[in-house]
C-alpha atoms as a PDB file:
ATOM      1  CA  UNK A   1     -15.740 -13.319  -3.140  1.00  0.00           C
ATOM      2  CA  UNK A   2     -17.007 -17.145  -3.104  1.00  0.00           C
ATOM      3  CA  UNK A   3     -19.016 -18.150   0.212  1.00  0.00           C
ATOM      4  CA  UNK A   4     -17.809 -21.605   1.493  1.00  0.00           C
ATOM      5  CA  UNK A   5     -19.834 -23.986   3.603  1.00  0.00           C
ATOM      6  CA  UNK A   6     -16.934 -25.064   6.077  1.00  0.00           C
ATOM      7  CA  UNK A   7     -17.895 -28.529   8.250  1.00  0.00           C
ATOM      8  CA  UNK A   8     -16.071 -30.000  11.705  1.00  0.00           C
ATOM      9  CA  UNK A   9     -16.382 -33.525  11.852  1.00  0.00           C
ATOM     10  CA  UNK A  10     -15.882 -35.864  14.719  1.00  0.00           C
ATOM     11  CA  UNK A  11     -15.941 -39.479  13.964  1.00  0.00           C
ATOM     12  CA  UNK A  12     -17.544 -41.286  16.304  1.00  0.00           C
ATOM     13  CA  UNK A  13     -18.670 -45.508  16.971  1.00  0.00           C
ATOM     14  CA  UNK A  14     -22.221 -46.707  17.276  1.00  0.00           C
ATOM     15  CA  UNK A  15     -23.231 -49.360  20.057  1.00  0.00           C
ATOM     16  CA  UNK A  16     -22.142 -52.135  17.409  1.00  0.00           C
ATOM     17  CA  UNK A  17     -19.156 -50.151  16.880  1.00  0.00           C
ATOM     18  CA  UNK A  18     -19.460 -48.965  13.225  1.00  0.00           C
ATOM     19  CA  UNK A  19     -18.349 -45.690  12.885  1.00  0.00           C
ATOM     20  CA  UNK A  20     -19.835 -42.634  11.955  1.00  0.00           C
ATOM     21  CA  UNK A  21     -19.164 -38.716  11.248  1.00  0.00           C
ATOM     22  CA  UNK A  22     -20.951 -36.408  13.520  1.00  0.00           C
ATOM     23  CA  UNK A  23     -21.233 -32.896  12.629  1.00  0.00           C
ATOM     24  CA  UNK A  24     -19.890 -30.788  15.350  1.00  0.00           C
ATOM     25  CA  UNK A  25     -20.020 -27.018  13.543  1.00  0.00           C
ATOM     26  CA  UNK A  26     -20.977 -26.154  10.346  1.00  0.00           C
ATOM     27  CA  UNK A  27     -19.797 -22.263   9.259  1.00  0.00           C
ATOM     28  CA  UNK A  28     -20.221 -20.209   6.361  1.00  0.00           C
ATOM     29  CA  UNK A  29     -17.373 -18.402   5.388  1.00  0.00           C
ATOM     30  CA  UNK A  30     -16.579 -15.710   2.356  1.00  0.00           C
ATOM     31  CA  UNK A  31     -13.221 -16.546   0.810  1.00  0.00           C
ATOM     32  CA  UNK A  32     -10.704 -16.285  -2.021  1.00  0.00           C
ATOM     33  CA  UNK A  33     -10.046 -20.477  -1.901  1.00  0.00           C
ATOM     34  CA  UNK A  34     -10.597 -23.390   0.085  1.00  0.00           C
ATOM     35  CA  UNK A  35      -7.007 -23.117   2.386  1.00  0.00           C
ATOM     36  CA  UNK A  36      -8.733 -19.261   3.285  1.00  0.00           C
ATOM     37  CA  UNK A  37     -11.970 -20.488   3.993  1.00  0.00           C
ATOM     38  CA  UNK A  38     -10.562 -23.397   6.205  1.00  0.00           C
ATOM     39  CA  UNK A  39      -8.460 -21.086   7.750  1.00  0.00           C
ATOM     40  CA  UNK A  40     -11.026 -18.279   8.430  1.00  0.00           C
ATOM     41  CA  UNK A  41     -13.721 -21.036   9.464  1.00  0.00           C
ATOM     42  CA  UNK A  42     -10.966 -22.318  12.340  1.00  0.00           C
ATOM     43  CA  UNK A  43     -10.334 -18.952  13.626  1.00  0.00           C
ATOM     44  CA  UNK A  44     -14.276 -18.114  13.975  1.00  0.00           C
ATOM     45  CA  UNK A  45     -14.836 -22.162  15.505  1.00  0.00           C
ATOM     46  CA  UNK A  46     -12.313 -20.584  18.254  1.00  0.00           C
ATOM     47  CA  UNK A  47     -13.843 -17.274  18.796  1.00  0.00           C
ATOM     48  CA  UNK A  48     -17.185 -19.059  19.322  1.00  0.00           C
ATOM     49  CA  UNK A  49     -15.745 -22.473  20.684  1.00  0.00           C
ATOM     50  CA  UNK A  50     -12.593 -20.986  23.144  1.00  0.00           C
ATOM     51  CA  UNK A  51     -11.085 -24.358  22.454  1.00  0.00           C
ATOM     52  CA  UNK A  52      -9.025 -25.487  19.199  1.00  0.00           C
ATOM     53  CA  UNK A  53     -11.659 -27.290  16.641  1.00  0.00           C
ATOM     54  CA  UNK A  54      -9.058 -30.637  16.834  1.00  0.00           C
ATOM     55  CA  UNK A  55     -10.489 -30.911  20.344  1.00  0.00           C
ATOM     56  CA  UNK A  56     -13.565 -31.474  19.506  1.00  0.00           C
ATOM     57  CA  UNK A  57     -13.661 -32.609  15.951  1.00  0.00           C
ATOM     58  CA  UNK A  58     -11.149 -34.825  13.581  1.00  0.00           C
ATOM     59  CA  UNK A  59     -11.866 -33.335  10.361  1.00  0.00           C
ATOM     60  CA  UNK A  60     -13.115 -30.786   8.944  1.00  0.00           C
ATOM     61  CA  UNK A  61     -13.900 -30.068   4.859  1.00  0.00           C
ATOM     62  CA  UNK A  62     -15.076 -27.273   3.097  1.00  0.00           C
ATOM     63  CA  UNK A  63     -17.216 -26.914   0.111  1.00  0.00           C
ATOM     64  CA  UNK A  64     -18.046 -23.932  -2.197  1.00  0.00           C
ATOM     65  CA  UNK A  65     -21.775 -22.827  -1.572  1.00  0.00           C
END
């Protein structure tokens, strides 16, 4: 089964307002495709969050490892 590196972003504005993405979490997840692994990766972000990720993050992308 592939391993997927699953990241929670939160974009957030410097002092001269530019904007930036933050990593908030960062998971590593075995699934059969990206949906799964974004899936599986939001469940465990709750489990070890007790909050929905969308509270504290605005995106969130996964890559194969």
């Amino acid at each position: 089964m592939p391993r997927w590196c699953v990241t929670f972003y939160k974009t957030i504005s410097d002092d001269t307002g530019h904007e930036h993405r933050a990593v908030q979490k960062e998971l590593t997840v075995l699934a059969e495709d990206r949906d799964a692994a974004i899936e599986e990766a939001e469940r465990l972000y709750v489990l070890a969050e007790r909050c929905d990720w969308r509270l504290r993050a605005d995106a969130v992308v996964a890559e194969e490892a």
